[in-house]
C-alpha atoms as a PDB file:
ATOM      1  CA  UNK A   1      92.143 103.328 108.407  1.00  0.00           C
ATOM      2  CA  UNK A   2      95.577 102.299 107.352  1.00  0.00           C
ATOM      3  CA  UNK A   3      98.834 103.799 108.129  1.00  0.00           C
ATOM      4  CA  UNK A   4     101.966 102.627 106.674  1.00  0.00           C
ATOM      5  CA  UNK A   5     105.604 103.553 107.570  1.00  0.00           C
ATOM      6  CA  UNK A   6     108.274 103.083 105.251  1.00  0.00           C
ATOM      7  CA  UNK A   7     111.488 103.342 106.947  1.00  0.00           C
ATOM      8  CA  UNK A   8     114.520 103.821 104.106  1.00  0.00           C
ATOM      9  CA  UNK A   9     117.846 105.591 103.702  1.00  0.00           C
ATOM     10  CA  UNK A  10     117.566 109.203 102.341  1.00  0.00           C
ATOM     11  CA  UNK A  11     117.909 107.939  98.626  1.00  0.00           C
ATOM     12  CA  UNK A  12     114.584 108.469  97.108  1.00  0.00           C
ATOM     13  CA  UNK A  13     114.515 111.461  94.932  1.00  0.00           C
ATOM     14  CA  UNK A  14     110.815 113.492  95.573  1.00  0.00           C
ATOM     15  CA  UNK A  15     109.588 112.019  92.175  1.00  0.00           C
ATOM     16  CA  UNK A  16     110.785 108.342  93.739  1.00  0.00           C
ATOM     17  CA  UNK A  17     109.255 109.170  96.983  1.00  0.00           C
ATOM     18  CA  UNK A  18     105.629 110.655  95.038  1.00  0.00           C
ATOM     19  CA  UNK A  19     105.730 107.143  93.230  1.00  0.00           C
ATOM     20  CA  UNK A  20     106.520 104.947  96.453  1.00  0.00           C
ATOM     21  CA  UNK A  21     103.483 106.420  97.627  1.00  0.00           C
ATOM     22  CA  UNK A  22     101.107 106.092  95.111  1.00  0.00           C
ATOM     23  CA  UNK A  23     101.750 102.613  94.570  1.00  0.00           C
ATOM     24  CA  UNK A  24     101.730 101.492  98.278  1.00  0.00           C
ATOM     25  CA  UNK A  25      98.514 102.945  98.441  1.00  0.00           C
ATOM     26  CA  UNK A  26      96.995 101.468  95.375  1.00  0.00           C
ATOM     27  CA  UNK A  27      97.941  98.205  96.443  1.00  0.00           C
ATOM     28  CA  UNK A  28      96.312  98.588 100.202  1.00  0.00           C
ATOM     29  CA  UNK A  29      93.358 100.040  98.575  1.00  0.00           C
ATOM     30  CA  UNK A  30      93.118  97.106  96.405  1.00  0.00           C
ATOM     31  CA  UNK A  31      94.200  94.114  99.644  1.00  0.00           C
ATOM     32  CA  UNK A  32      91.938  96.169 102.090  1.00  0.00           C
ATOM     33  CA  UNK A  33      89.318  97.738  99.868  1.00  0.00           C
ATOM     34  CA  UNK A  34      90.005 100.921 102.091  1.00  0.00           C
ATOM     35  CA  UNK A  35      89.100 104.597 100.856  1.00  0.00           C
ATOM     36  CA  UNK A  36      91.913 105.773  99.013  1.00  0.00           C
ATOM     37  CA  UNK A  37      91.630 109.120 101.445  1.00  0.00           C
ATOM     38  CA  UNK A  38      91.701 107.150 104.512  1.00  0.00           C
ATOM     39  CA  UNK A  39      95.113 105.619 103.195  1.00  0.00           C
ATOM     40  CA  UNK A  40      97.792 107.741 104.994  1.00  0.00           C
ATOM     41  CA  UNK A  41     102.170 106.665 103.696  1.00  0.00           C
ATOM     42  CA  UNK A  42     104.980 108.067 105.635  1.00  0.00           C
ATOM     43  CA  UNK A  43     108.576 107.301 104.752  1.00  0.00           C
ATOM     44  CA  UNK A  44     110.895 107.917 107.698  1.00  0.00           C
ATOM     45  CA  UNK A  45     114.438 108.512 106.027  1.00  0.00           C
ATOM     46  CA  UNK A  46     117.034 107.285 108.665  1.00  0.00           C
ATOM     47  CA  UNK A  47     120.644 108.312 107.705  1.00  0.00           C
ATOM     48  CA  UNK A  48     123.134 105.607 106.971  1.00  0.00           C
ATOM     49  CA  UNK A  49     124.939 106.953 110.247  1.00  0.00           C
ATOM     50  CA  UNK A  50     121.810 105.347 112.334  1.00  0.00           C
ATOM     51  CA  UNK A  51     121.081 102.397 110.721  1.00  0.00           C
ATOM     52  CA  UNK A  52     122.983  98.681 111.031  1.00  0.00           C
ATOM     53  CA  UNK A  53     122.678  95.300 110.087  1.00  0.00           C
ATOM     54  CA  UNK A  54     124.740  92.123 112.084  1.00  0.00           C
ATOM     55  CA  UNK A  55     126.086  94.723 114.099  1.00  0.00           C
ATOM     56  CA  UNK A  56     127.869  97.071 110.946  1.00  0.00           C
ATOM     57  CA  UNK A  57     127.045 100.728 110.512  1.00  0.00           C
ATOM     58  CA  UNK A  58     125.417 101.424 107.176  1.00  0.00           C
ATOM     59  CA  UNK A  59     128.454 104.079 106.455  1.00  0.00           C
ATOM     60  CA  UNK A  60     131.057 100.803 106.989  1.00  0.00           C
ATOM     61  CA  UNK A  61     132.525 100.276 103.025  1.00  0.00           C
ATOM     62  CA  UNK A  62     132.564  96.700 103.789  1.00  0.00           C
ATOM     63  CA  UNK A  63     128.854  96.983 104.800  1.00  0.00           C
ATOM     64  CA  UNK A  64     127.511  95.004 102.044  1.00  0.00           C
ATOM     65  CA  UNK A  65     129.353  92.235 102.558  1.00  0.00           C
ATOM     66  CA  UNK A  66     129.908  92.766 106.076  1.00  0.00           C
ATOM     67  CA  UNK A  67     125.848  92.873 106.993  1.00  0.00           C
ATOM     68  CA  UNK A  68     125.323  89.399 105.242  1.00  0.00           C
ATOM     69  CA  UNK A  69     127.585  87.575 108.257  1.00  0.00           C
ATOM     70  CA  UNK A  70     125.464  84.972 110.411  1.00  0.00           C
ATOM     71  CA  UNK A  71     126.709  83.950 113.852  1.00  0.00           C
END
């Protein structure tokens, strides 16, 4: 049955997190028709330090801006 992974920063609070899940899993329940017990969520929290986007750490200030560059 389905198994999602959510891969975020470590932002959600546990009542974010409880609420991620429940509505990722209502909405495959309702696409798939799955068993809402054979529904399994994970969210992987990958610190800023590990993640980049167009080549910029996360942690960069300018990362907002900086991420958005195109070659």
């Amino acid at each position: 049955m389905p198994f999602i992974t959510v891969t975020t920063w470590p932002s959600q609070s546990d009542e974010q997190a409880q609420a991620l899940i429940e509505e990722i899993t209502k909405a495959t329940h309702a696409v798939t028709g799955a068993p809402l017990d054979k529904i399994a969520v994970v969210i992987n929290e990958i610190p800023q330090s590990r993640w980049g986007e167009a080549g910029v750490m996360a942690t960069n200030p300018e990362f907002p801006e900086l991420s958005r560059k195109r070659a």
